[in-house]
C-alpha atoms as a PDB file:
ATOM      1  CA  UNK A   1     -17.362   7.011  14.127  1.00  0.00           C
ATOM      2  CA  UNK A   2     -14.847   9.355  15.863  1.00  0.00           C
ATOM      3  CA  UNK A   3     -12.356  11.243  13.501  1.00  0.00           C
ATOM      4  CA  UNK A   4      -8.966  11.637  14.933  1.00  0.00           C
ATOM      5  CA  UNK A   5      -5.257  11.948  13.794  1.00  0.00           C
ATOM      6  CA  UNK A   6      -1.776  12.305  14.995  1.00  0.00           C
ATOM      7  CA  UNK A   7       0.758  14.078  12.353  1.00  0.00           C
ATOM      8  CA  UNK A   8       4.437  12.866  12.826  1.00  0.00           C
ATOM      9  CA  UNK A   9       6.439  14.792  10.141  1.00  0.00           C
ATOM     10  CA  UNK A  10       9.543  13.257   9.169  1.00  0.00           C
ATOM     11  CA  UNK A  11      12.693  15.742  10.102  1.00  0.00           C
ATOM     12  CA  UNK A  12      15.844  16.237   7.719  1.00  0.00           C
ATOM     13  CA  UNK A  13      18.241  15.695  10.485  1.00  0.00           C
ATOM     14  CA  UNK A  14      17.438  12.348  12.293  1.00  0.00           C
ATOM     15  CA  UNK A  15      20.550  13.778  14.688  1.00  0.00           C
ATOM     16  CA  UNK A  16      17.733  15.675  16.355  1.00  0.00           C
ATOM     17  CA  UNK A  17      14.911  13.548  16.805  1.00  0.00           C
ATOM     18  CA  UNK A  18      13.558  11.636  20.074  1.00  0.00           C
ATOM     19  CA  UNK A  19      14.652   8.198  20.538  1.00  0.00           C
ATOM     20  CA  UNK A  20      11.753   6.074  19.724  1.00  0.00           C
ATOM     21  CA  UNK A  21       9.899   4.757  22.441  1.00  0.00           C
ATOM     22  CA  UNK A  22      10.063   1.082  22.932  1.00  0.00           C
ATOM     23  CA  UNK A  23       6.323   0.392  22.677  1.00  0.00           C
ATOM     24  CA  UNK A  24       7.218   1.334  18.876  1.00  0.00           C
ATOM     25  CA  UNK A  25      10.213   0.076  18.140  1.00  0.00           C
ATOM     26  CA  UNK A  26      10.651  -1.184  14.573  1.00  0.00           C
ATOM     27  CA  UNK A  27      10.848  -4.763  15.007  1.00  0.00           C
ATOM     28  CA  UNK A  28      13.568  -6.453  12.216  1.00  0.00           C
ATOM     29  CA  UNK A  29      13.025  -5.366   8.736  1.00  0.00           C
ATOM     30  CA  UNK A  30      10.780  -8.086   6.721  1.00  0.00           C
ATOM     31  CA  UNK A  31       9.945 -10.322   9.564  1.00  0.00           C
ATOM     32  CA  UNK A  32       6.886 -11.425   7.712  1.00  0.00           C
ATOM     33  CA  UNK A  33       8.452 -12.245   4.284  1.00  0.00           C
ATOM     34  CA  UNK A  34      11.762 -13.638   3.069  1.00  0.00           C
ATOM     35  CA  UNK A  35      14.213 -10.923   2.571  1.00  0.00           C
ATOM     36  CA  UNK A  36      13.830 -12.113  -1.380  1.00  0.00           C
ATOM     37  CA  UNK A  37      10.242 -12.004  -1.152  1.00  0.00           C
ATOM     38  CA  UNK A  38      10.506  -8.734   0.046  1.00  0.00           C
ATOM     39  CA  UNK A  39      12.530  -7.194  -2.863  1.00  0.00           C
ATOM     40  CA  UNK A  40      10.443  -8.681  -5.406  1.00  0.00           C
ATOM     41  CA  UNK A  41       7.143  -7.024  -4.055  1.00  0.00           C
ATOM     42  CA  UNK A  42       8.259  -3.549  -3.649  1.00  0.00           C
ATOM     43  CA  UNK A  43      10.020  -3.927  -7.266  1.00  0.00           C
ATOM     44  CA  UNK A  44       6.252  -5.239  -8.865  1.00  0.00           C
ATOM     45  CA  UNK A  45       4.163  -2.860  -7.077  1.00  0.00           C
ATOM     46  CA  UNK A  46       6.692   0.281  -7.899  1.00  0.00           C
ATOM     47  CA  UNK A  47       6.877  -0.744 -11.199  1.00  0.00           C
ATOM     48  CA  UNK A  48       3.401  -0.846 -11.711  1.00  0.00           C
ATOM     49  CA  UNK A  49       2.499   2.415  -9.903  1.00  0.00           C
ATOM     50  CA  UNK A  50       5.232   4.100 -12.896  1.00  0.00           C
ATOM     51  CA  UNK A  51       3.487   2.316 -15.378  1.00  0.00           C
ATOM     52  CA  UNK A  52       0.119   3.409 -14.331  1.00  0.00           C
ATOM     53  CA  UNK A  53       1.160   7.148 -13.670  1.00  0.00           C
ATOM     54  CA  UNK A  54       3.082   6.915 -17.051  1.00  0.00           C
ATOM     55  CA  UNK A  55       5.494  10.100 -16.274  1.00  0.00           C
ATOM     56  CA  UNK A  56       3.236  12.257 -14.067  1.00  0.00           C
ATOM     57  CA  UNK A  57       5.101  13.919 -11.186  1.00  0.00           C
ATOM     58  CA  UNK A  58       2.165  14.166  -8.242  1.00  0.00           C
ATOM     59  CA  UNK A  59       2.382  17.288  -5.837  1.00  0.00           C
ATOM     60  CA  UNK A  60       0.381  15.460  -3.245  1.00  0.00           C
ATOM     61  CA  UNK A  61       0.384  11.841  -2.221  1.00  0.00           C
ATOM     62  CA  UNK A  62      -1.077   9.404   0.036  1.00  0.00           C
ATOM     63  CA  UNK A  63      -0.703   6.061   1.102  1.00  0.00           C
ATOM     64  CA  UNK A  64      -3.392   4.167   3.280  1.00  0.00           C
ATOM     65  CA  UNK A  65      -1.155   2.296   5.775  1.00  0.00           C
ATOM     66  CA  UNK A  66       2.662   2.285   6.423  1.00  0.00           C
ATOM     67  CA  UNK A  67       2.991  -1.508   7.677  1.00  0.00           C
ATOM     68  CA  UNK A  68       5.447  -2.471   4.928  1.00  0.00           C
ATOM     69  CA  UNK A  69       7.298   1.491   5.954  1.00  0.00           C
ATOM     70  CA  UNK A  70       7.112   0.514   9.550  1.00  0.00           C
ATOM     71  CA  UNK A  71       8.263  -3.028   9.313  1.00  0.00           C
ATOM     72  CA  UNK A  72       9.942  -4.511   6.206  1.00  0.00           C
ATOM     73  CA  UNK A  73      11.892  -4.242   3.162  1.00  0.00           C
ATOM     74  CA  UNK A  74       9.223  -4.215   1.031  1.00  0.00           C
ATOM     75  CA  UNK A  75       8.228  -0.335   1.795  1.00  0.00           C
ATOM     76  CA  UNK A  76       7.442   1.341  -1.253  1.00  0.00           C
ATOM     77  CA  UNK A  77       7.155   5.225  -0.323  1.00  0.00           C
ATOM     78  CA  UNK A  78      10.475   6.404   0.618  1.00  0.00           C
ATOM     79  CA  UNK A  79      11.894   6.684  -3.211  1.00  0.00           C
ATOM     80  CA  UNK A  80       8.712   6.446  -5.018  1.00  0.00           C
ATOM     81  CA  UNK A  81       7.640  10.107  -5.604  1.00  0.00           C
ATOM     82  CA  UNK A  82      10.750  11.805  -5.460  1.00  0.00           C
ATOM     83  CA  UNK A  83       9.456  15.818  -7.070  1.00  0.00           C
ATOM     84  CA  UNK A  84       6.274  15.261  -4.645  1.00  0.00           C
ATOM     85  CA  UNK A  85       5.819  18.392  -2.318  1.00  0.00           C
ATOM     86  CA  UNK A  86       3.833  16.378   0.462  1.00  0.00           C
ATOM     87  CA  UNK A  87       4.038  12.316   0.924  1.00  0.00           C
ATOM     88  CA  UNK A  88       1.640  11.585   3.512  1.00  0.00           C
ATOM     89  CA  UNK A  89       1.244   7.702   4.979  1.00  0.00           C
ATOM     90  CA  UNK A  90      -1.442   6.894   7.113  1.00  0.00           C
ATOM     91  CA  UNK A  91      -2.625   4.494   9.510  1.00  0.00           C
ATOM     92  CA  UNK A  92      -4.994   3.020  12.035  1.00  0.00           C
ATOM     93  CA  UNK A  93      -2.046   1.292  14.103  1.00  0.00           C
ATOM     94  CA  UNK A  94      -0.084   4.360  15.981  1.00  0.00           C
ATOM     95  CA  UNK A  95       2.946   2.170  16.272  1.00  0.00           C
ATOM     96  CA  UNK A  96       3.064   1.728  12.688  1.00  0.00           C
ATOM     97  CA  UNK A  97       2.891   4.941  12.197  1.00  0.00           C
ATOM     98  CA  UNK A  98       5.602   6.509  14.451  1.00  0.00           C
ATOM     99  CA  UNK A  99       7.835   2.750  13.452  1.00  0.00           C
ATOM    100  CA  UNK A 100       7.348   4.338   9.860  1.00  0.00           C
ATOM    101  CA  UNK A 101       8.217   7.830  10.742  1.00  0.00           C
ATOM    102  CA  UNK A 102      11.232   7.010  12.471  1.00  0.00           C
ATOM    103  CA  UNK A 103      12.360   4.943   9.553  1.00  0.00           C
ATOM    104  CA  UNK A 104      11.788   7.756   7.062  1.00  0.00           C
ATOM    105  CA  UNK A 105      14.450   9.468   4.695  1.00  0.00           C
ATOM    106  CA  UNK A 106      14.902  13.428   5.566  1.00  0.00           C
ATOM    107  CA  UNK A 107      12.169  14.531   3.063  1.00  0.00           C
ATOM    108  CA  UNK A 108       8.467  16.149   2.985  1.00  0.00           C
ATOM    109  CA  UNK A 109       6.805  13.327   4.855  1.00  0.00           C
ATOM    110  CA  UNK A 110       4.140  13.248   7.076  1.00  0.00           C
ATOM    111  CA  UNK A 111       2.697  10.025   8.796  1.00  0.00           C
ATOM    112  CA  UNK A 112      -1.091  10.613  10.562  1.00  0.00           C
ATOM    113  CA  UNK A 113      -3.141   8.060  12.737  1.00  0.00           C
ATOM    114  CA  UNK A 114      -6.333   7.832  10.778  1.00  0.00           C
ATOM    115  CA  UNK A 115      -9.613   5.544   9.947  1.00  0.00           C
ATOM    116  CA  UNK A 116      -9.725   5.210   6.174  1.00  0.00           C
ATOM    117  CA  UNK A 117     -13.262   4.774   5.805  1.00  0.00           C
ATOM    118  CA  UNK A 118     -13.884   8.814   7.718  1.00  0.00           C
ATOM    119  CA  UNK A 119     -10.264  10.318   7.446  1.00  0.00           C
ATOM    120  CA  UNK A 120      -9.091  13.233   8.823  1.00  0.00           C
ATOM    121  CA  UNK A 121      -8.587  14.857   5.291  1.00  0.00           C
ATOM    122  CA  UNK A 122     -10.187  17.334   3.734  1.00  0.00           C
ATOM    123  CA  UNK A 123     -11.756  16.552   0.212  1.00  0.00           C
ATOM    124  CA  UNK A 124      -9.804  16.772  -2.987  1.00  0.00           C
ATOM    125  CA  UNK A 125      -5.916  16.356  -0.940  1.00  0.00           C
ATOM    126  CA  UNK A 126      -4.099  14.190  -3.255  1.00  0.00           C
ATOM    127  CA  UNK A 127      -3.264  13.755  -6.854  1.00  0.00           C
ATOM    128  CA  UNK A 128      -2.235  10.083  -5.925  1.00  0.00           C
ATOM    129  CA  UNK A 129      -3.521   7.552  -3.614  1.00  0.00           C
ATOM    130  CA  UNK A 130      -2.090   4.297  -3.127  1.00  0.00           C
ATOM    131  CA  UNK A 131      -3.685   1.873  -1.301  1.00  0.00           C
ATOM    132  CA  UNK A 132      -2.047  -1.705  -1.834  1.00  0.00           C
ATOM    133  CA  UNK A 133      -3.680  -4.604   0.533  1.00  0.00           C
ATOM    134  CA  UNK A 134      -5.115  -1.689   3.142  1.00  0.00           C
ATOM    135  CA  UNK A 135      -8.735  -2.865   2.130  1.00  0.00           C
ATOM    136  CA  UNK A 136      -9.034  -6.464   2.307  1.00  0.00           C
ATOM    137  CA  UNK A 137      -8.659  -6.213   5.958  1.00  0.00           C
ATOM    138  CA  UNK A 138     -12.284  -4.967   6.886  1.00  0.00           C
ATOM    139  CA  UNK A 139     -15.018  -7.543   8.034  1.00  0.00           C
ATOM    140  CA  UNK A 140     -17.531  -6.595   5.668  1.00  0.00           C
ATOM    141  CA  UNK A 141     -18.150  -5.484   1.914  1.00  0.00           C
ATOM    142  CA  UNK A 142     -19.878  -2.234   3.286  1.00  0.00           C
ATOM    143  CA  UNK A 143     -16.875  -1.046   4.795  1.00  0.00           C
ATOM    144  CA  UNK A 144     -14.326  -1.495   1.653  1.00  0.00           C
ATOM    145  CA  UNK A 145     -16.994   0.239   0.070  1.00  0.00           C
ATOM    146  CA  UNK A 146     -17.026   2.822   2.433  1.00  0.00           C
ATOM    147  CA  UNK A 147     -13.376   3.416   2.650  1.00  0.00           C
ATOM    148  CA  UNK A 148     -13.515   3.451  -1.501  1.00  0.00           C
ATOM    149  CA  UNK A 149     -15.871   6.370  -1.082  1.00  0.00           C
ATOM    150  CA  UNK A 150     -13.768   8.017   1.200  1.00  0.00           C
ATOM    151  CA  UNK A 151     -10.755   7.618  -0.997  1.00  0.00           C
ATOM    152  CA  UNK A 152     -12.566   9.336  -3.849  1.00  0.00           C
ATOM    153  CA  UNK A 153     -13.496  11.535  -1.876  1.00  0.00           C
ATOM    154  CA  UNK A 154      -9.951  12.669  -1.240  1.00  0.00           C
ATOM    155  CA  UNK A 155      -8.831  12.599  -4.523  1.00  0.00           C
ATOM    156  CA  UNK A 156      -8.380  15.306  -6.172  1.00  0.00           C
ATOM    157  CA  UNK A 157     -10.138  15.975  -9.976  1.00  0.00           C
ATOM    158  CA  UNK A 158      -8.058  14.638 -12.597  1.00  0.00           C
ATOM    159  CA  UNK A 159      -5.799  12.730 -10.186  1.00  0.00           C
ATOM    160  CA  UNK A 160      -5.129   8.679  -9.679  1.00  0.00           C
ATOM    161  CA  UNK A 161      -6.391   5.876  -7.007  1.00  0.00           C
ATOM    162  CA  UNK A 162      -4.558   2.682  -7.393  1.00  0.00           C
ATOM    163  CA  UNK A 163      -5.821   0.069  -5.776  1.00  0.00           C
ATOM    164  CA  UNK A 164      -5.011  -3.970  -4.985  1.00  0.00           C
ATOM    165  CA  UNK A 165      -7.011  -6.345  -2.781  1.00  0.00           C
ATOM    166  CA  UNK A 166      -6.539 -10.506  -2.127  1.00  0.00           C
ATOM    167  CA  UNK A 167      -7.114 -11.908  -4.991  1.00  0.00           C
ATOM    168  CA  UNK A 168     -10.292 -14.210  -4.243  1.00  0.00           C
ATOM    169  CA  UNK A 169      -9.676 -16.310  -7.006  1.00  0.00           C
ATOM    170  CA  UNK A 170      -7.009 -17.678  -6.027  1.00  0.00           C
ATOM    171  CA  UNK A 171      -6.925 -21.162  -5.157  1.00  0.00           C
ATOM    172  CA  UNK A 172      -4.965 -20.223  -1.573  1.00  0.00           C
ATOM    173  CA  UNK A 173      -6.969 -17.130  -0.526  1.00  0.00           C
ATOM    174  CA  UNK A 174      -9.453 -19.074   1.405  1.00  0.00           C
ATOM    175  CA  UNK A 175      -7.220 -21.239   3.311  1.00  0.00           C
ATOM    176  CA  UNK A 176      -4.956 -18.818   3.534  1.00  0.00           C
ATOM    177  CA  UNK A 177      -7.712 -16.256   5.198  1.00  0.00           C
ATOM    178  CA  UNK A 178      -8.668 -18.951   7.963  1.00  0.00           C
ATOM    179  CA  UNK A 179      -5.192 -19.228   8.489  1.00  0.00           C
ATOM    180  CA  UNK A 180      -4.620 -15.623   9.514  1.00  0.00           C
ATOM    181  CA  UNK A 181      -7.220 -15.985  11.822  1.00  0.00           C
ATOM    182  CA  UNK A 182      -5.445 -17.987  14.067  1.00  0.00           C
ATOM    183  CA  UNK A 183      -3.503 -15.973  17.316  1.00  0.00           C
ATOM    184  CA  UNK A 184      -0.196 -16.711  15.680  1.00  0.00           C
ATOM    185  CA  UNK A 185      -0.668 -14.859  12.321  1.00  0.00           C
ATOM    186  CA  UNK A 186       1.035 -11.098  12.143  1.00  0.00           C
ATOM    187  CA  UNK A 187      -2.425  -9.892  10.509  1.00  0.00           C
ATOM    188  CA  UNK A 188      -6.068 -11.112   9.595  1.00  0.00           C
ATOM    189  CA  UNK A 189      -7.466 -11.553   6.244  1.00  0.00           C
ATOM    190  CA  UNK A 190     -11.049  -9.931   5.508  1.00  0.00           C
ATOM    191  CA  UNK A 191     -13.351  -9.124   2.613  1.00  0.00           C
ATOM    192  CA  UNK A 192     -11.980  -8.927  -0.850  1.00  0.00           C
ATOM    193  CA  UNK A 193     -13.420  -8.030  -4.620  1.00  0.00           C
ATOM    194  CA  UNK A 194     -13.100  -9.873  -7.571  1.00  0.00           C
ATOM    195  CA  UNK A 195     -11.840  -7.626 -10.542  1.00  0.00           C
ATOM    196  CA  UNK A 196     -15.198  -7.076 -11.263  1.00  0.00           C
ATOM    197  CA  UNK A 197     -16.488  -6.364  -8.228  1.00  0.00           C
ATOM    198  CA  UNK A 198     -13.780  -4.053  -7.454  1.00  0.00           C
ATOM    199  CA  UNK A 199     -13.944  -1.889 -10.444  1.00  0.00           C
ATOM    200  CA  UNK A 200     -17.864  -1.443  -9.936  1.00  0.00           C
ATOM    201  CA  UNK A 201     -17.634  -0.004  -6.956  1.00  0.00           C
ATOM    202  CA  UNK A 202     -14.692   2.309  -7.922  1.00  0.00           C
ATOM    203  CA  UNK A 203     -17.232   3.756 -10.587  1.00  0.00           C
ATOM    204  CA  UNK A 204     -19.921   3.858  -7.639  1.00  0.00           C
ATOM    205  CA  UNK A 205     -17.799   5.969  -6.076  1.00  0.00           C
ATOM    206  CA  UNK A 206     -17.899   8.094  -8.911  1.00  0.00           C
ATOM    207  CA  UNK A 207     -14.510   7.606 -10.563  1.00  0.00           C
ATOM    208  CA  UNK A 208     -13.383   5.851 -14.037  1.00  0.00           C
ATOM    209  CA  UNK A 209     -11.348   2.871 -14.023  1.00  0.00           C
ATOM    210  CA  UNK A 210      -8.482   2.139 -16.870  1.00  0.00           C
ATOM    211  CA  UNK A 211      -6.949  -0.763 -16.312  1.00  0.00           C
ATOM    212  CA  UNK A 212      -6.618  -3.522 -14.410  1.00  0.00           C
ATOM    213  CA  UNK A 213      -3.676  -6.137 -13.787  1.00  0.00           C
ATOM    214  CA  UNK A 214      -2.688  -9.077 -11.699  1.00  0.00           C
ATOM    215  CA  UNK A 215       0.052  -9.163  -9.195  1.00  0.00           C
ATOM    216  CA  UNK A 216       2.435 -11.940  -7.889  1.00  0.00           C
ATOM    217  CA  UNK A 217       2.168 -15.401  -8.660  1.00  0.00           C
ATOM    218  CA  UNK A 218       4.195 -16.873  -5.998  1.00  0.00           C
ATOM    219  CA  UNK A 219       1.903 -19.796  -4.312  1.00  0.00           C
ATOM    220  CA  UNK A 220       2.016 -17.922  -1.025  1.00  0.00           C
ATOM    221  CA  UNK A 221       1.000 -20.895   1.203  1.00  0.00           C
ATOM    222  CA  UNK A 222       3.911 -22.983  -0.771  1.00  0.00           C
ATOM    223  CA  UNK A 223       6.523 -20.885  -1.207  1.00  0.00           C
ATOM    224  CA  UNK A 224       6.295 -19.369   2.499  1.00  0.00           C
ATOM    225  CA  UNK A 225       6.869 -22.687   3.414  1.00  0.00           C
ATOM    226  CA  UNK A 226       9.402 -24.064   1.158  1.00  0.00           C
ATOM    227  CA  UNK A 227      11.805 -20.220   1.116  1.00  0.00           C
ATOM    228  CA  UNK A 228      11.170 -20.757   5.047  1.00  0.00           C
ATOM    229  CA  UNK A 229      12.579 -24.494   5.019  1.00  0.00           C
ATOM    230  CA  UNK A 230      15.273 -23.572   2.431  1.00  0.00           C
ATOM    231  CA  UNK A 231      16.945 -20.429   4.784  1.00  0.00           C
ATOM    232  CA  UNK A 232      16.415 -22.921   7.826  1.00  0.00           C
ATOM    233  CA  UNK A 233      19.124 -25.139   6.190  1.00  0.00           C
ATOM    234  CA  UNK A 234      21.370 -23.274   3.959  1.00  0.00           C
ATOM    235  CA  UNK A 235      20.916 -19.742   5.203  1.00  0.00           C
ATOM    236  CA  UNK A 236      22.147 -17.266   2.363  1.00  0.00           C
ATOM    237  CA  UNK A 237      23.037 -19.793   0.598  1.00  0.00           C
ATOM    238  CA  UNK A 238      19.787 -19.971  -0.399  1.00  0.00           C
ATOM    239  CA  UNK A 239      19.302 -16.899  -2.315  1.00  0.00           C
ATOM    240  CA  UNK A 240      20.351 -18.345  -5.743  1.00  0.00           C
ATOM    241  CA  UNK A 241      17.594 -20.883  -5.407  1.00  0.00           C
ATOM    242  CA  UNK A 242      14.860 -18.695  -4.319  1.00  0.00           C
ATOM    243  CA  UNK A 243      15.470 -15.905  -6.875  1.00  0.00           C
ATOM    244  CA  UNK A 244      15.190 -19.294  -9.190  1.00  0.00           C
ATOM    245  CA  UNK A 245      12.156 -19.957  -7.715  1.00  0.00           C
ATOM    246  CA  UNK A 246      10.671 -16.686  -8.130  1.00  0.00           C
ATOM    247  CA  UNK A 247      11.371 -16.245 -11.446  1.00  0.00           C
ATOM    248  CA  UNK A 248       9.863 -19.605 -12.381  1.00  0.00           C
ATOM    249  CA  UNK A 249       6.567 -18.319 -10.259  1.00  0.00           C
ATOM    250  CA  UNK A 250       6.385 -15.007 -12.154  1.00  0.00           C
ATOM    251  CA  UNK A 251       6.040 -16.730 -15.507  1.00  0.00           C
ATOM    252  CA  UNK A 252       2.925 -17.633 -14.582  1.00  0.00           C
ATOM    253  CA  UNK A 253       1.838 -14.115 -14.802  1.00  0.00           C
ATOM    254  CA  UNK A 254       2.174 -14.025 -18.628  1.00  0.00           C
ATOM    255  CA  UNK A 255      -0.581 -17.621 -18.663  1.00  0.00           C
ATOM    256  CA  UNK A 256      -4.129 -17.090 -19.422  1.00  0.00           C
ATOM    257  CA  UNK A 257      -4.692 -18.465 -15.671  1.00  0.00           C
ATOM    258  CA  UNK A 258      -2.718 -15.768 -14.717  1.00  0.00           C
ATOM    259  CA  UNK A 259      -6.046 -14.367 -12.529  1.00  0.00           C
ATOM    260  CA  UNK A 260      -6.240 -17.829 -10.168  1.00  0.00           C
ATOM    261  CA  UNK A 261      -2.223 -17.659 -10.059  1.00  0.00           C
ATOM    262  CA  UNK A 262      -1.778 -13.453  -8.977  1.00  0.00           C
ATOM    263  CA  UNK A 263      -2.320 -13.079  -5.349  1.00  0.00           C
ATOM    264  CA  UNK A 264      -3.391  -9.600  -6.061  1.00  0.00           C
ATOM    265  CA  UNK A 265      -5.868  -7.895  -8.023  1.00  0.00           C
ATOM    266  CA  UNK A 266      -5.143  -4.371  -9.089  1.00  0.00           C
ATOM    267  CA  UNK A 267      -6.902  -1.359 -10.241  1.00  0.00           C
ATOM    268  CA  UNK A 268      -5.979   1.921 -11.426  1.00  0.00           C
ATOM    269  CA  UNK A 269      -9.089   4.844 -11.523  1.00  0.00           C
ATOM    270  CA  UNK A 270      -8.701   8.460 -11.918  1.00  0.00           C
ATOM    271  CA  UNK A 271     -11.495  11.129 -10.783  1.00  0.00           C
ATOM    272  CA  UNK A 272     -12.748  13.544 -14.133  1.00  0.00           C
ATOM    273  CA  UNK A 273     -11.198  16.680 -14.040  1.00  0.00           C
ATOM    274  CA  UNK A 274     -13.175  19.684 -12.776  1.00  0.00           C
ATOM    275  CA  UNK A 275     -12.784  23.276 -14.041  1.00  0.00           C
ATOM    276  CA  UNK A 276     -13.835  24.489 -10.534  1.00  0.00           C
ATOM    277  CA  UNK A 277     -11.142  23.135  -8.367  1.00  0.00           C
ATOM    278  CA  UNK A 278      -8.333  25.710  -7.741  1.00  0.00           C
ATOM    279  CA  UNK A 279      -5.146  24.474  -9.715  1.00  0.00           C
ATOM    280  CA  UNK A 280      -2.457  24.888  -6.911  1.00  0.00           C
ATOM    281  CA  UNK A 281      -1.830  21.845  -4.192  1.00  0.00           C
ATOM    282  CA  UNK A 282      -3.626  22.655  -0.941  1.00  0.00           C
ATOM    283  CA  UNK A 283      -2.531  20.684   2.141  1.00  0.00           C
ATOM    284  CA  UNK A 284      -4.635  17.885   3.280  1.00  0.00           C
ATOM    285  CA  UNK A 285      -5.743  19.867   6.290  1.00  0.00           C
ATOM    286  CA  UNK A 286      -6.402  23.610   7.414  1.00  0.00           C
ATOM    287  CA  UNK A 287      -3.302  25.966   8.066  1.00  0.00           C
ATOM    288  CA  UNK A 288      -0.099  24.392   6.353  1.00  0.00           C
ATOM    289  CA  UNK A 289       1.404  25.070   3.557  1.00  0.00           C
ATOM    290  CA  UNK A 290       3.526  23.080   1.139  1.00  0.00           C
ATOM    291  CA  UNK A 291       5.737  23.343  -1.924  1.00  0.00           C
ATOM    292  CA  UNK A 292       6.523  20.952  -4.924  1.00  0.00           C
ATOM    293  CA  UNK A 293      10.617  19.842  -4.474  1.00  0.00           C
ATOM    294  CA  UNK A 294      12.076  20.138  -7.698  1.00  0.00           C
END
């Protein structure tokens, strides 16, 4: 497998950058999800990435593709890690890369083209890595595994991996899977984990997982569906009923079935400290320098 990477660095004047070029123009934000929709996700899965970190201001951070950056309101790295010195977002797609780049705020970012199962990282980069539905995209089991490995492998001692897949428990996954392999779907569906698979292969990879939760309970076949039908005919007008709906959907998360209802499993592992790894941030490859923002 060929290593290779393109670094686009985000620039605090956007006065002075390039016009993008129109093979990577941003197409309209949240396309693939109700504007609603949208909001809700980036609220649960920053919530939960604070809850996880519990206070803990990360020097160096990663996140293992920029689709939701690139393309829709639901981005989640632009206000996330606000004291971090480096936020790095990577993917395989150069479009959604340089879509994600051009949409970034004037701070320390840096977006790479990159395989996440052989990066172009050196090991122990990042205090955090986030990697939320970048997984569940490969073919096989052996390659989520492999890209786990690689993501420990990039973590620093002492720091955090959180990670979500598909939850395959869910009634919809399946259907939902063939589904996106039809020509008309934005993206295909691959292998998943259950919670338990998922958290055995985090401590294959050699870290130690602490918790686990479940994340949104809309009915994503259903309510795709019914919020597209509902903006069809009232437009925003609808926006009262589907933040109804949504909060109806999210109760189910506090059921004892909340594991068939979440459409995402989550994990949260952190690597065991090691005395031997020098206690300054090092850039995630050879020659740059960074500092923390305070």
């Amino acid at each position: 497998m060929t290593v290779y990477y393109l670094v686009l660095y985000s620039t605090p004047d956007k006065s002075h950058r390039r016009p993008t070029p129109p093979e990577v123009q941003p197409r309209p934000k949240s396309w693939y999800l109700d504007p609603l929709v949208a909001a809700q996700k980036r609220e649960v899965h920053q919530r939960l990435v604070r809850r996880w970190l519990n206070g803990a201001a990360p020097h160096s951070v990663l996140k293992t593709d920029v689709f939701e950056e690139a393309f829709g309101r639901d981005q989640l790295l632009f206000d996330l890690f606000p004291k971090a010195g480096l936020v790095v977002g990577m993917d395989i797609d150069p479009t959604h890369a340089a879509a994600a780049q051009h949409n970034a705020p004037p701070r320390p970012f840096a977006f790479l083209v990159t395989d996440v199962r052989r990066t172009a990282f050196r090991p122990s980069s990042f205090d955090v890595i986030l990697s939320n539905s970048t997984l569940d995209h490969f073919d096989t089991a052996a390659e989520l595994r492999s890209a786990l490995d690689e993501l420990a492998r990039l973590l620093r001692p002492g720091g955090t991996l959180i990670v979500t897949l598909d939850n395959p428990r869910n009634p919809f996954y399946r259907i939902l899977r063939w589904l996106s392999r039809r020509r008309f779907a934005p993206f295909s569906l691959g292998c998943t984990a259950s919670r338990r698979q998922l958290n055995a292969w985090l401590e294959a990879s050699g870290l130690i997982v602490t918790t686990n939760d479940w994340l949104i309970h809309n009915p994503r076949l259903l309510s795709t569906a019914l919020f597209l039908a509902l903006r069809r005919t009232l437009g925003r007008s609808a926006d009262p009923l589907i933040r109804a709906l949504l909060g109806l959907f999210s109760l189910l998360g506090r059921l004892p079935t909340r594991s068939l209802t979440a459409c995402f499993v989550a994990a949260c592992a952190h690597k065991p400290a090691d005395k031997r790894t020098p206690a300054g941030p090092l850039h995630p490859w050879p020659g740059r320098q960074y500092t923390r923002t305070q």
